[in-house]
PDB file of N, CA and C in Angstrom:
ATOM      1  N   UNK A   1     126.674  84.410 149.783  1.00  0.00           N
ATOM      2  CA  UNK A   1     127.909  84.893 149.225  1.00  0.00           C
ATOM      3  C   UNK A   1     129.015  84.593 150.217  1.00  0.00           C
ATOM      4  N   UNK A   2     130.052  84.066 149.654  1.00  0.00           N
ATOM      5  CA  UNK A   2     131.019  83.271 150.656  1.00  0.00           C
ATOM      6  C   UNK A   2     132.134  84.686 150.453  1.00  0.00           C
ATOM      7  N   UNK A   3     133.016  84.504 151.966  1.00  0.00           N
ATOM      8  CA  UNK A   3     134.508  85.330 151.839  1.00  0.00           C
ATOM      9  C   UNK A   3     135.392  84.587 151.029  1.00  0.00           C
ATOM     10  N   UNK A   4     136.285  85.448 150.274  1.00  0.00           N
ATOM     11  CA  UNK A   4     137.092  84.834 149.913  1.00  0.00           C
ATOM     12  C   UNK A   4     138.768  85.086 150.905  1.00  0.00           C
ATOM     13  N   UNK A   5     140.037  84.475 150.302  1.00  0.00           N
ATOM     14  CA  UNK A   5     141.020  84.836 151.716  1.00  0.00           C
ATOM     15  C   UNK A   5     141.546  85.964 151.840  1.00  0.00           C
ATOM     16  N   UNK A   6     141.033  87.149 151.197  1.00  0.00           N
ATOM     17  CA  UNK A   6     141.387  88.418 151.394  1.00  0.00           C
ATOM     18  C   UNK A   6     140.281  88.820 152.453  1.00  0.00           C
ATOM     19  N   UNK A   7     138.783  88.618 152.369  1.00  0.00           N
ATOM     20  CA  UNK A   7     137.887  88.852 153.092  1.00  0.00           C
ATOM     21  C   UNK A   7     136.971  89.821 152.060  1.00  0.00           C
ATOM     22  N   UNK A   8     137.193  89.592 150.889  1.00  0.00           N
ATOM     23  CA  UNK A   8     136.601  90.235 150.150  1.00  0.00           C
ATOM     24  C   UNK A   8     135.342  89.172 149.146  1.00  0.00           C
ATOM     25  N   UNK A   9     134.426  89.616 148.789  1.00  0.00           N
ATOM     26  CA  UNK A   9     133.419  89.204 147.992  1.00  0.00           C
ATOM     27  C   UNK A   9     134.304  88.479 147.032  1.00  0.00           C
ATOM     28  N   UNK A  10     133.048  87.593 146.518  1.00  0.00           N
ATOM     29  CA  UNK A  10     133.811  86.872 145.256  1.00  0.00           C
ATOM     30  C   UNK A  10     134.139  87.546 144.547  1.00  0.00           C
ATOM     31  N   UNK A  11     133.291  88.907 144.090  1.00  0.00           N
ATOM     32  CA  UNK A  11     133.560  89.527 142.692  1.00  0.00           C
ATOM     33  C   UNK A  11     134.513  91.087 143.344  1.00  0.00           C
ATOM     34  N   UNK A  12     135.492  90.783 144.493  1.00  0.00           N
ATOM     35  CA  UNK A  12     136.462  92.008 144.466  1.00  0.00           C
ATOM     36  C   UNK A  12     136.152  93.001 145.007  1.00  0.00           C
ATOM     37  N   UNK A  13     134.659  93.465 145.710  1.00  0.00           N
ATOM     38  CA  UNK A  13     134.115  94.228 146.097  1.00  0.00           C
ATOM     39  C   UNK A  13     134.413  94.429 147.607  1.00  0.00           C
ATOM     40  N   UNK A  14     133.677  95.223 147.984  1.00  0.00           N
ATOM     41  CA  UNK A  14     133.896  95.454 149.769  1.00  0.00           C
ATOM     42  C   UNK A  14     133.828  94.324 150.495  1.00  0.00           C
ATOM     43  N   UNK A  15     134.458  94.148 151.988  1.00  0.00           N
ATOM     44  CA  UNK A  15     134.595  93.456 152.814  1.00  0.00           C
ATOM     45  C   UNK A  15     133.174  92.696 153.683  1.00  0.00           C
ATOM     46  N   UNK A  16     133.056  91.342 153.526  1.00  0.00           N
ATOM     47  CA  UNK A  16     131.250  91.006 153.950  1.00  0.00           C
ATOM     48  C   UNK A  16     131.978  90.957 155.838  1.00  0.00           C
ATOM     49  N   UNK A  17     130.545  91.743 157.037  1.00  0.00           N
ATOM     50  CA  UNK A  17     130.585  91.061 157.675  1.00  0.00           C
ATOM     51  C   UNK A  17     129.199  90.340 158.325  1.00  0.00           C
ATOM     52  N   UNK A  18     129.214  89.022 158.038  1.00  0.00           N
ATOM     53  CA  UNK A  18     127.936  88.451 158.566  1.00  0.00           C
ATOM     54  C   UNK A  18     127.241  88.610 156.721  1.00  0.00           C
ATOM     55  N   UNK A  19     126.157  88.885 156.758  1.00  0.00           N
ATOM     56  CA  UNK A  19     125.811  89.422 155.510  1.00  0.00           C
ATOM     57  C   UNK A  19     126.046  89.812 154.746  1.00  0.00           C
ATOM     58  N   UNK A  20     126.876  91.248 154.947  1.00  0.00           N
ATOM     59  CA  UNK A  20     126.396  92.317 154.586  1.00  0.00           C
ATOM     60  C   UNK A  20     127.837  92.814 154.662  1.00  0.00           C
ATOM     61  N   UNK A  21     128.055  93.579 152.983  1.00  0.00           N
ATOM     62  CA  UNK A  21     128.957  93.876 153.252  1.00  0.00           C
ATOM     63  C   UNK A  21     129.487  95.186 153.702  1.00  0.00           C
ATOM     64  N   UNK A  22     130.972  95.673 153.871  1.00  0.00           N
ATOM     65  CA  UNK A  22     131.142  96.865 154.671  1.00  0.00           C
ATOM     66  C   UNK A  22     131.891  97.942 153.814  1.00  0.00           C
ATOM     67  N   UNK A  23     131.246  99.117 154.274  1.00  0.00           N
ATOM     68  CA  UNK A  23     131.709  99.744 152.907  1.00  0.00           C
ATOM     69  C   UNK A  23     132.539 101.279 153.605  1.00  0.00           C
ATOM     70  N   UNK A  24     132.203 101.704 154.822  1.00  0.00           N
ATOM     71  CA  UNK A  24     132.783 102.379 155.597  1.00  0.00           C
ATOM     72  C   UNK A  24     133.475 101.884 157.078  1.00  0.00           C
ATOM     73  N   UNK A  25     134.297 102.778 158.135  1.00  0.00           N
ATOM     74  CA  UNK A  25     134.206 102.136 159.072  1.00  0.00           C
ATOM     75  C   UNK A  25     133.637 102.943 159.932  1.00  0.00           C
ATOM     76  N   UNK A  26     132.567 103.738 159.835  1.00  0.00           N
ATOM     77  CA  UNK A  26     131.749 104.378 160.331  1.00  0.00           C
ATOM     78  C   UNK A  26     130.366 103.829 160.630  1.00  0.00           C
ATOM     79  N   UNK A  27     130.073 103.318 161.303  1.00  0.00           N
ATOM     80  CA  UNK A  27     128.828 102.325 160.836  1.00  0.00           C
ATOM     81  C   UNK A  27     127.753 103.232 160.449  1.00  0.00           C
ATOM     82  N   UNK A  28     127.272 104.612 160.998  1.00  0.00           N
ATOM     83  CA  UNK A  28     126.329 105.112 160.762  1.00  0.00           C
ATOM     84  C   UNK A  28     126.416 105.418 158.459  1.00  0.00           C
ATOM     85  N   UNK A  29     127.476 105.801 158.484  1.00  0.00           N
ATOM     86  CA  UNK A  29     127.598 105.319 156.887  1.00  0.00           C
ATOM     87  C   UNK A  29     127.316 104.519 155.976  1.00  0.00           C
ATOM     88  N   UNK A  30     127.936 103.485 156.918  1.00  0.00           N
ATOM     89  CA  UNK A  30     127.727 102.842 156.300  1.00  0.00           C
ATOM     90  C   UNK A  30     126.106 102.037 156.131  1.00  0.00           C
ATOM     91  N   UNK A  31     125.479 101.784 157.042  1.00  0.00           N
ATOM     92  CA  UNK A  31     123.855 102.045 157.134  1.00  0.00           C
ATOM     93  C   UNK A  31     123.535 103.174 156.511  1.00  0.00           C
ATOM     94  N   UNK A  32     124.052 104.296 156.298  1.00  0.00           N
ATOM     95  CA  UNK A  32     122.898 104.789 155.000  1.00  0.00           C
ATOM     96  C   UNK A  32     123.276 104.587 153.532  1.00  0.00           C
ATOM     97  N   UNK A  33     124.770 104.156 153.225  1.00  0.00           N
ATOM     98  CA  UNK A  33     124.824 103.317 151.807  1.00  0.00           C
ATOM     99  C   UNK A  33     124.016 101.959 151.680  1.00  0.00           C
ATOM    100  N   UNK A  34     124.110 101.299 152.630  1.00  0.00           N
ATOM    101  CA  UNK A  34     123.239  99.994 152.375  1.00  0.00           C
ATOM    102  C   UNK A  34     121.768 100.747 152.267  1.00  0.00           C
ATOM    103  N   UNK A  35     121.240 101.625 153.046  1.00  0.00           N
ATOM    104  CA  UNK A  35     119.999 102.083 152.897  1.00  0.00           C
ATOM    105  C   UNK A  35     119.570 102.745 151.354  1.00  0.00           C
ATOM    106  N   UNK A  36     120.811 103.129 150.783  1.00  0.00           N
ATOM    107  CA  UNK A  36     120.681 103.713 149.329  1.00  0.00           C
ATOM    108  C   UNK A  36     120.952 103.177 148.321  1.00  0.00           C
ATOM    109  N   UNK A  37     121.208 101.882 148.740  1.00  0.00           N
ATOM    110  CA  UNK A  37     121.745 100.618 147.965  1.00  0.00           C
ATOM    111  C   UNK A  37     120.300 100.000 147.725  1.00  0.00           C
ATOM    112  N   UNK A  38     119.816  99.737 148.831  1.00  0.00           N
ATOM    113  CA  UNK A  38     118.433  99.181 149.137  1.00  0.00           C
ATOM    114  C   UNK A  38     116.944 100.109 148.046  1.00  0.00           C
ATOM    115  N   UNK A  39     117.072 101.337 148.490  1.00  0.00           N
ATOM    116  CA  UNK A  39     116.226 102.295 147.948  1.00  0.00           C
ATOM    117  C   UNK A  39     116.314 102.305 146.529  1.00  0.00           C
ATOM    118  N   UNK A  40     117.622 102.132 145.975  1.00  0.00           N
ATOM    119  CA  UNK A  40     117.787 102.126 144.676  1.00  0.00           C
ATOM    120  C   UNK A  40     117.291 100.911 144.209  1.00  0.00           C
ATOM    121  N   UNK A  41     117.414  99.582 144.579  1.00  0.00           N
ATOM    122  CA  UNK A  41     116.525  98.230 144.604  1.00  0.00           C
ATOM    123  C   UNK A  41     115.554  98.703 144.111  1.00  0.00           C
ATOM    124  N   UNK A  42     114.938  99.007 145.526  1.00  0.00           N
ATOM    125  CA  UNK A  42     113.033  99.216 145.215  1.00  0.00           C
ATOM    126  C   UNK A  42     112.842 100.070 143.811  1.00  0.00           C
ATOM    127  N   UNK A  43     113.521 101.045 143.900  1.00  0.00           N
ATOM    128  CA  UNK A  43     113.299 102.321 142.485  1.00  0.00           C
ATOM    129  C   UNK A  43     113.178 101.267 141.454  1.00  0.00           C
ATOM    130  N   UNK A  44     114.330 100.785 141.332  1.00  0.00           N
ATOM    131  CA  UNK A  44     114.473 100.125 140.218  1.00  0.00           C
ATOM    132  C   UNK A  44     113.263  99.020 139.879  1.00  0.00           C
ATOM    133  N   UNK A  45     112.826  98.188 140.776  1.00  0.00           N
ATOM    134  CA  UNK A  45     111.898  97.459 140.883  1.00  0.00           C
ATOM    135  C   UNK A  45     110.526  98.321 140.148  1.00  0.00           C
ATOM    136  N   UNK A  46     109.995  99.599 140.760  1.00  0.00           N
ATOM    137  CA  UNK A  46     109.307  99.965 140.496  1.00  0.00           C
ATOM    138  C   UNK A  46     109.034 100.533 138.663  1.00  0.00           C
ATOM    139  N   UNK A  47     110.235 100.553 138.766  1.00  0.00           N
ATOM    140  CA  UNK A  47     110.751 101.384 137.443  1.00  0.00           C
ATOM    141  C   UNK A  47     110.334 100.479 136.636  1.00  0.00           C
ATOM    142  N   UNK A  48     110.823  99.314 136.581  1.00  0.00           N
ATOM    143  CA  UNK A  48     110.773  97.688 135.584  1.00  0.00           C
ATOM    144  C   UNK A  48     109.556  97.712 135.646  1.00  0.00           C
ATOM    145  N   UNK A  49     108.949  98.057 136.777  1.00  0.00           N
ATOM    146  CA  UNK A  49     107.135  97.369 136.488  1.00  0.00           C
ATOM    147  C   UNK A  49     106.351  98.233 136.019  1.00  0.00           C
ATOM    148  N   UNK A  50     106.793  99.549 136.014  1.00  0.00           N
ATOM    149  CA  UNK A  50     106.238 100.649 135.125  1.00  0.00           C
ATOM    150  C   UNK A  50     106.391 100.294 134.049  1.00  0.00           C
ATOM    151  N   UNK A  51     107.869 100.158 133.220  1.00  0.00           N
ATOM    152  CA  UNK A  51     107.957 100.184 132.069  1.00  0.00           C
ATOM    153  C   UNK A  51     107.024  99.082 131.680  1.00  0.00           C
ATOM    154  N   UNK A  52     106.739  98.029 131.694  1.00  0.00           N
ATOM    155  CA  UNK A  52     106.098  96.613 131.575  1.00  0.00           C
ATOM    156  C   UNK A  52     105.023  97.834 131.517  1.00  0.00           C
ATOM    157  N   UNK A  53     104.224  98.046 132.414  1.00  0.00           N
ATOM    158  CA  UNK A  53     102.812  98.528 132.363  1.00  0.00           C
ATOM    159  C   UNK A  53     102.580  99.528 131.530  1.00  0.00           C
ATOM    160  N   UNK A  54     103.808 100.001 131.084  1.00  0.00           N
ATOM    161  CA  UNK A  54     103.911 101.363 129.596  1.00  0.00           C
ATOM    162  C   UNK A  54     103.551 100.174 128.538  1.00  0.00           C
ATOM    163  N   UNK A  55     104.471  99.019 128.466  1.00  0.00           N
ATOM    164  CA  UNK A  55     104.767  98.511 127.498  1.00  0.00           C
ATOM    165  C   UNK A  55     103.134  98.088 126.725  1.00  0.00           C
ATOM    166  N   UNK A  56     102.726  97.409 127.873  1.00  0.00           N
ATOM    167  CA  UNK A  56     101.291  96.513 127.690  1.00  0.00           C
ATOM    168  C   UNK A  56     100.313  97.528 127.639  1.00  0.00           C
ATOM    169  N   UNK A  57     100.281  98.911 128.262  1.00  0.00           N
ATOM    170  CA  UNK A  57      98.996  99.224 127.307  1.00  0.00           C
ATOM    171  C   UNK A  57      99.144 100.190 126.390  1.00  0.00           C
ATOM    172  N   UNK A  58     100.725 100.256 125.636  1.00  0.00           N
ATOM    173  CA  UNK A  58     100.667 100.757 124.346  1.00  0.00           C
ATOM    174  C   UNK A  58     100.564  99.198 123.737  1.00  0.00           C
ATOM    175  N   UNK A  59     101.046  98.203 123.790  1.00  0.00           N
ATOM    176  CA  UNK A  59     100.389  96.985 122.936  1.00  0.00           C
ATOM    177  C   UNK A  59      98.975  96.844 122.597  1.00  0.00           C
ATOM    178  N   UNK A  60      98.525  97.155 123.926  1.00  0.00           N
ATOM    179  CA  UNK A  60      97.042  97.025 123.482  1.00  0.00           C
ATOM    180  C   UNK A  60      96.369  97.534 123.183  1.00  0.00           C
ATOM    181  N   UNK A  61      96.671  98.910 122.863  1.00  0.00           N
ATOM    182  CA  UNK A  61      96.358 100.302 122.277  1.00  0.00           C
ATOM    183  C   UNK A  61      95.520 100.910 123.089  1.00  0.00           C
ATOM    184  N   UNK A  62      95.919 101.138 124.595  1.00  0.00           N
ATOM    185  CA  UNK A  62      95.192 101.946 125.364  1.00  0.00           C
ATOM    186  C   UNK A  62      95.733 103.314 125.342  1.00  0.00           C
ATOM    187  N   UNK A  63      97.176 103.089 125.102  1.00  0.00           N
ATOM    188  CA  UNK A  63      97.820 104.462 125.509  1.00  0.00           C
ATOM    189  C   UNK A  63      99.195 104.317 124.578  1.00  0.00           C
ATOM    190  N   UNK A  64      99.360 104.763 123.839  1.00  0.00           N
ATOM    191  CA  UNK A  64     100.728 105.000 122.865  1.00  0.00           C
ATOM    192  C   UNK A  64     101.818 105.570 123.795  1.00  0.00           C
ATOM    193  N   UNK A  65     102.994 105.211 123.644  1.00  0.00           N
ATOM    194  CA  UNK A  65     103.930 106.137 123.925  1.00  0.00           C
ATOM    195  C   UNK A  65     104.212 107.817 123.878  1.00  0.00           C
ATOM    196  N   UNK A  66     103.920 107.951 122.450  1.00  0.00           N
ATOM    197  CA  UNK A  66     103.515 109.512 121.697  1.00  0.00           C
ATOM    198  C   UNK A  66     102.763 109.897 123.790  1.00  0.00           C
ATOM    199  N   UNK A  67     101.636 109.252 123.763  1.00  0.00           N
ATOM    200  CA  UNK A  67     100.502 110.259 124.562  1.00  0.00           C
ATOM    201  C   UNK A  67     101.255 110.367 125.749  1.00  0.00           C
ATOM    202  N   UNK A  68     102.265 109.169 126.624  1.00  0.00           N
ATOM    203  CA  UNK A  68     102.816 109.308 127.558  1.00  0.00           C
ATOM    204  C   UNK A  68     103.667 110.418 127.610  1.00  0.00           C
ATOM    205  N   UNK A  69     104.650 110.320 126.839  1.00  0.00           N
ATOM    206  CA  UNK A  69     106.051 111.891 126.559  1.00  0.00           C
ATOM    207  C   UNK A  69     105.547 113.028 126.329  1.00  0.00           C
ATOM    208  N   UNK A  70     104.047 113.146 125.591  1.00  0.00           N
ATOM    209  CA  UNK A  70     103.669 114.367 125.907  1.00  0.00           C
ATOM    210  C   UNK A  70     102.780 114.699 127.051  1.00  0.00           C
ATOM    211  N   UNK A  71     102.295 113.748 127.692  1.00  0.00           N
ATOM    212  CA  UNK A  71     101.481 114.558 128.884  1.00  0.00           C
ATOM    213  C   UNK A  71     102.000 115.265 129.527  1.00  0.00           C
ATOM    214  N   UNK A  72     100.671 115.929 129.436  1.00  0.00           N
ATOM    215  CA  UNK A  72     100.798 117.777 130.889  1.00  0.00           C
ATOM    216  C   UNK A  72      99.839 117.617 131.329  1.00  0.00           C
ATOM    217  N   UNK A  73     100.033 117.543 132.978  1.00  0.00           N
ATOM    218  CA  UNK A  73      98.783 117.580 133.992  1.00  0.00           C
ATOM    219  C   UNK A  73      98.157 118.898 133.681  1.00  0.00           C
ATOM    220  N   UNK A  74      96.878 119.040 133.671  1.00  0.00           N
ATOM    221  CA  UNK A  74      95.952 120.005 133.788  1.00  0.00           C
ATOM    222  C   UNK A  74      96.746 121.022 135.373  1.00  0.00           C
ATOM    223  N   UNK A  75      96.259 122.356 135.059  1.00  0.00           N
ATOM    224  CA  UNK A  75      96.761 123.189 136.602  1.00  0.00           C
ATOM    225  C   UNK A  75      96.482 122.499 138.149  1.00  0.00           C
ATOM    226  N   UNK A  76      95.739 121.825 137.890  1.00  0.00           N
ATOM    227  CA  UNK A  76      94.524 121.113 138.960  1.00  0.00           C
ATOM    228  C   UNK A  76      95.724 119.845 139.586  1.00  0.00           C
ATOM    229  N   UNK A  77      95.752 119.265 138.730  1.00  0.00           N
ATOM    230  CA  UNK A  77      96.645 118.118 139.023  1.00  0.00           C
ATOM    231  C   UNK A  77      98.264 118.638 139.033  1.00  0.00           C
ATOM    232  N   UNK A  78      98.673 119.478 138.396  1.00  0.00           N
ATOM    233  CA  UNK A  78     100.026 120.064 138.475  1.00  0.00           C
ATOM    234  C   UNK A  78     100.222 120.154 139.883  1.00  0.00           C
ATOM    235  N   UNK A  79      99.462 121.003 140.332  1.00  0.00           N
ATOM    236  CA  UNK A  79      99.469 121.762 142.065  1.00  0.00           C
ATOM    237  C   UNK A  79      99.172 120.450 142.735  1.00  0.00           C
ATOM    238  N   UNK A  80      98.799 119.262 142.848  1.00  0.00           N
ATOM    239  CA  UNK A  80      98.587 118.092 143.590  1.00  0.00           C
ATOM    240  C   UNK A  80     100.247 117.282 143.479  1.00  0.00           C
ATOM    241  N   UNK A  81     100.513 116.918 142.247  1.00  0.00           N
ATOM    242  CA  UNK A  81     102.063 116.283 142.163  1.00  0.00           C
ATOM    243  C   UNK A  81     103.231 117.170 142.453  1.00  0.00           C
ATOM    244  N   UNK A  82     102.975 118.425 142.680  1.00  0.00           N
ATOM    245  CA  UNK A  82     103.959 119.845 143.310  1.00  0.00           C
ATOM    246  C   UNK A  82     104.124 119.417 144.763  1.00  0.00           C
ATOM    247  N   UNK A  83     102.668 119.345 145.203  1.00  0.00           N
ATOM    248  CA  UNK A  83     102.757 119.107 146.676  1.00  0.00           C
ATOM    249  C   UNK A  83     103.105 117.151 147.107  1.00  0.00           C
ATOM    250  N   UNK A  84     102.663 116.220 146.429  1.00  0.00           N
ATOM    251  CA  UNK A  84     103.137 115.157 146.600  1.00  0.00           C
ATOM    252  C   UNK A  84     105.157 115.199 146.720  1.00  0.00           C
ATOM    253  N   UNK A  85     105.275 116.132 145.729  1.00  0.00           N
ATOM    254  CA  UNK A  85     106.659 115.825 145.500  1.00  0.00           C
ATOM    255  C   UNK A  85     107.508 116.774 146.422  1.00  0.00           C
ATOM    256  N   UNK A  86     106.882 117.347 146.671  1.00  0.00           N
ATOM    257  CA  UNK A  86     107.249 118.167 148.325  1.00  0.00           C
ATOM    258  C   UNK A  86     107.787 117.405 149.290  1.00  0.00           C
ATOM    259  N   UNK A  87     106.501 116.856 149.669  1.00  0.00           N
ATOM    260  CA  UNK A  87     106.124 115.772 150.848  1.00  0.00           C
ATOM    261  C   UNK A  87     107.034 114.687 150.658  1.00  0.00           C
ATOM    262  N   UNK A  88     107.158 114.727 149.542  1.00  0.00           N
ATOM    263  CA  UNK A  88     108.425 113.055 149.274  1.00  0.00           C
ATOM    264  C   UNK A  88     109.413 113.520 149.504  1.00  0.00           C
ATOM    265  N   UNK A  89     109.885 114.829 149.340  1.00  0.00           N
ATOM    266  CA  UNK A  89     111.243 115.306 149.716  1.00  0.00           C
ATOM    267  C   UNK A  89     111.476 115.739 150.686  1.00  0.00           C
ATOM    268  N   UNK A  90     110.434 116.257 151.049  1.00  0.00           N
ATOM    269  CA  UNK A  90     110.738 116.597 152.867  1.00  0.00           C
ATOM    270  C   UNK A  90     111.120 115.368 153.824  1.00  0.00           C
ATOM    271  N   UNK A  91     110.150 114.568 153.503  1.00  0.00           N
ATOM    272  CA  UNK A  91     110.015 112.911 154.343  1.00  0.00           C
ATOM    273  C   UNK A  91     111.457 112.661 153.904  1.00  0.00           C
ATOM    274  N   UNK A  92     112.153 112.257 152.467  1.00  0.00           N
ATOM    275  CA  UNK A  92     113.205 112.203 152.390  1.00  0.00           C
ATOM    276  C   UNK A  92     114.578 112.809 153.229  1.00  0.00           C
ATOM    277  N   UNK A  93     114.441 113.857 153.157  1.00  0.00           N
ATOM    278  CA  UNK A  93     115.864 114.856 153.482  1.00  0.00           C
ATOM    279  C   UNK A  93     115.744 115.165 155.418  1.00  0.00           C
ATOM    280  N   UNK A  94     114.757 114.760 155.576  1.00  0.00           N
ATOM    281  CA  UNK A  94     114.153 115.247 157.227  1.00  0.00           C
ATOM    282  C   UNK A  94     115.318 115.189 158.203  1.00  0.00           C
ATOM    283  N   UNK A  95     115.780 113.881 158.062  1.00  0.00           N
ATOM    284  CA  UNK A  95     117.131 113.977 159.593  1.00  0.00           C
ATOM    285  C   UNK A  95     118.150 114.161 158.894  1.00  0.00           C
ATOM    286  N   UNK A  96     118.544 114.296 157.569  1.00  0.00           N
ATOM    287  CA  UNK A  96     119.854 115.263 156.943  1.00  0.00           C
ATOM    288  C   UNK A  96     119.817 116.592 157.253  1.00  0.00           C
ATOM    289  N   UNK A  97     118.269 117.347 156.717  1.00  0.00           N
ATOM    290  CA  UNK A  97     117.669 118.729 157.491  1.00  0.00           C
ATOM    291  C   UNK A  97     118.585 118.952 158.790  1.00  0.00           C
ATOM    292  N   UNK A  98     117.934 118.551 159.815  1.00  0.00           N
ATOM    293  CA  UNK A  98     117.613 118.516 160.716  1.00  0.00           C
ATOM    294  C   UNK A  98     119.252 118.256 161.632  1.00  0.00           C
ATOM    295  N   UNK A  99     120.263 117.508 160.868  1.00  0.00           N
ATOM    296  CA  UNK A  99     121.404 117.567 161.447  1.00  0.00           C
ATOM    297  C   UNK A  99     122.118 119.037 160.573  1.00  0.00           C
ATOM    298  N   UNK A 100     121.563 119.535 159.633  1.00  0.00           N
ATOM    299  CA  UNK A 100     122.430 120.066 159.014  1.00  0.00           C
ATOM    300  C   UNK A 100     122.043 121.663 159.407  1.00  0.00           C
ATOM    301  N   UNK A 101     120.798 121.767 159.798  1.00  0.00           N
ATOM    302  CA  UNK A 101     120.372 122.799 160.359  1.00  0.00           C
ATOM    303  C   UNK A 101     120.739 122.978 162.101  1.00  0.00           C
ATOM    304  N   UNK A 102     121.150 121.874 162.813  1.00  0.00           N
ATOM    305  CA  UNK A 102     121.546 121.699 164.074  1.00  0.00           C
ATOM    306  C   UNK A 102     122.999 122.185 163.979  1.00  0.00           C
ATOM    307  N   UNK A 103     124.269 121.668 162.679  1.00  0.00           N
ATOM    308  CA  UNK A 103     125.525 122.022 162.767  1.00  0.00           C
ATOM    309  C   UNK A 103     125.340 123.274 162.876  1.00  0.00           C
ATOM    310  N   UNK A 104     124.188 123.962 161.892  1.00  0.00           N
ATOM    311  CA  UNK A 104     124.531 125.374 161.461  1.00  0.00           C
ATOM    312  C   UNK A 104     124.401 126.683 162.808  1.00  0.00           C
ATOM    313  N   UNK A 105     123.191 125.735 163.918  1.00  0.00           N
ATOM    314  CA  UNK A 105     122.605 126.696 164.944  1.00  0.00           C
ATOM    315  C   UNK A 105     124.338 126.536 165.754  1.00  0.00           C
ATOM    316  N   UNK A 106     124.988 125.519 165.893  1.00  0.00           N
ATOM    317  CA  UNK A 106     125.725 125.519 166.930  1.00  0.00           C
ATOM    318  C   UNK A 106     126.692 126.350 166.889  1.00  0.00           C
ATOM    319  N   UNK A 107     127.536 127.149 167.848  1.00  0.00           N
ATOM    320  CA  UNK A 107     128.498 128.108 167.957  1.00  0.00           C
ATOM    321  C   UNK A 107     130.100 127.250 167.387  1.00  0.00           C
ATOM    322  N   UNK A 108     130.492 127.944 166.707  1.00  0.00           N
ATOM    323  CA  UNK A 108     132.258 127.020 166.546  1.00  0.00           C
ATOM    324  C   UNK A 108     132.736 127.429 167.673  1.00  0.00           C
ATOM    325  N   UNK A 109     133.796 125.908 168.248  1.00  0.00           N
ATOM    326  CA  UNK A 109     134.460 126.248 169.347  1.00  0.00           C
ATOM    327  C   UNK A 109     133.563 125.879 170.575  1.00  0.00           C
ATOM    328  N   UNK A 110     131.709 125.361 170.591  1.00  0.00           N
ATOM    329  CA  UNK A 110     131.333 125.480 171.745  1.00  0.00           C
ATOM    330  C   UNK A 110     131.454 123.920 172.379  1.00  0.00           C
ATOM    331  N   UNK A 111     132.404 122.931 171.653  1.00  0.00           N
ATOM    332  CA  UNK A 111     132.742 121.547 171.719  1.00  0.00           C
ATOM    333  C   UNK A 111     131.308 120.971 171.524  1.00  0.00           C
ATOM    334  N   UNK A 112     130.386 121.277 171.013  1.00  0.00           N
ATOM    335  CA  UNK A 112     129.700 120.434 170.506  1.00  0.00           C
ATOM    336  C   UNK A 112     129.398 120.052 169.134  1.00  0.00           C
ATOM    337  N   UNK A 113     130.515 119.577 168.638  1.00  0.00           N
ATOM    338  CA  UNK A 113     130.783 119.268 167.177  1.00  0.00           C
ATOM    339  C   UNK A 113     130.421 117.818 166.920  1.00  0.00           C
TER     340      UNK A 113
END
């Protein structure tokens, strides 16, 4: 993707530098929009290849749609994807946590803001 003479993307968007373009002037920001830019990629990726794999084995009549929208995990498996989805969110949110629980311990006024 080339600059154009504003320094902007072809299609009007944020400023490229090197690669990649810039979307704050904070860099730590801006590394976690590209990181959520990125994440949303993969989702999406995953998402497309699900649907495909919905698609093909209601074609082939392994599994209808109907049976997908209504499944309910048994209690057994409920309490297993409770705790998976824990664990994904903890791993997720960990150094947001972790700064946001650090602002909260610190005193106002003790200049360590």
């Amino acid at each position: 993707m080339s600059k154009g003479p504003s320094g902007q993307t072809p299609e009007g968007g944020a400023p490229l530098v090197g690669d990649y373009p810039v979307y704050f002037k904070d860099p730590v920001q801006d590394a976690m929009m590209n990181m959520i830019l990125e994440l949303s990629a993969q989702l999406w990726m995953s998402m497309d290849r699900l649907y495909a794999l919905e698609d093909l084995l209601a074609r082939q009549g392994i599994v209808t749609a109907a049976a997908l929208d209504g499944y309910r995990p048994d209690a057994e498996r409920a309490k297993a994807l409770r705790a998976r989805r824990e664990r994904f969110t903890h791993d997720i949110l960990r150094d947001l946590k972790s700064l946001t629980e650090g602002a909260a311990s610190t005193p106002a006024g003790s200049g360590k803001e």
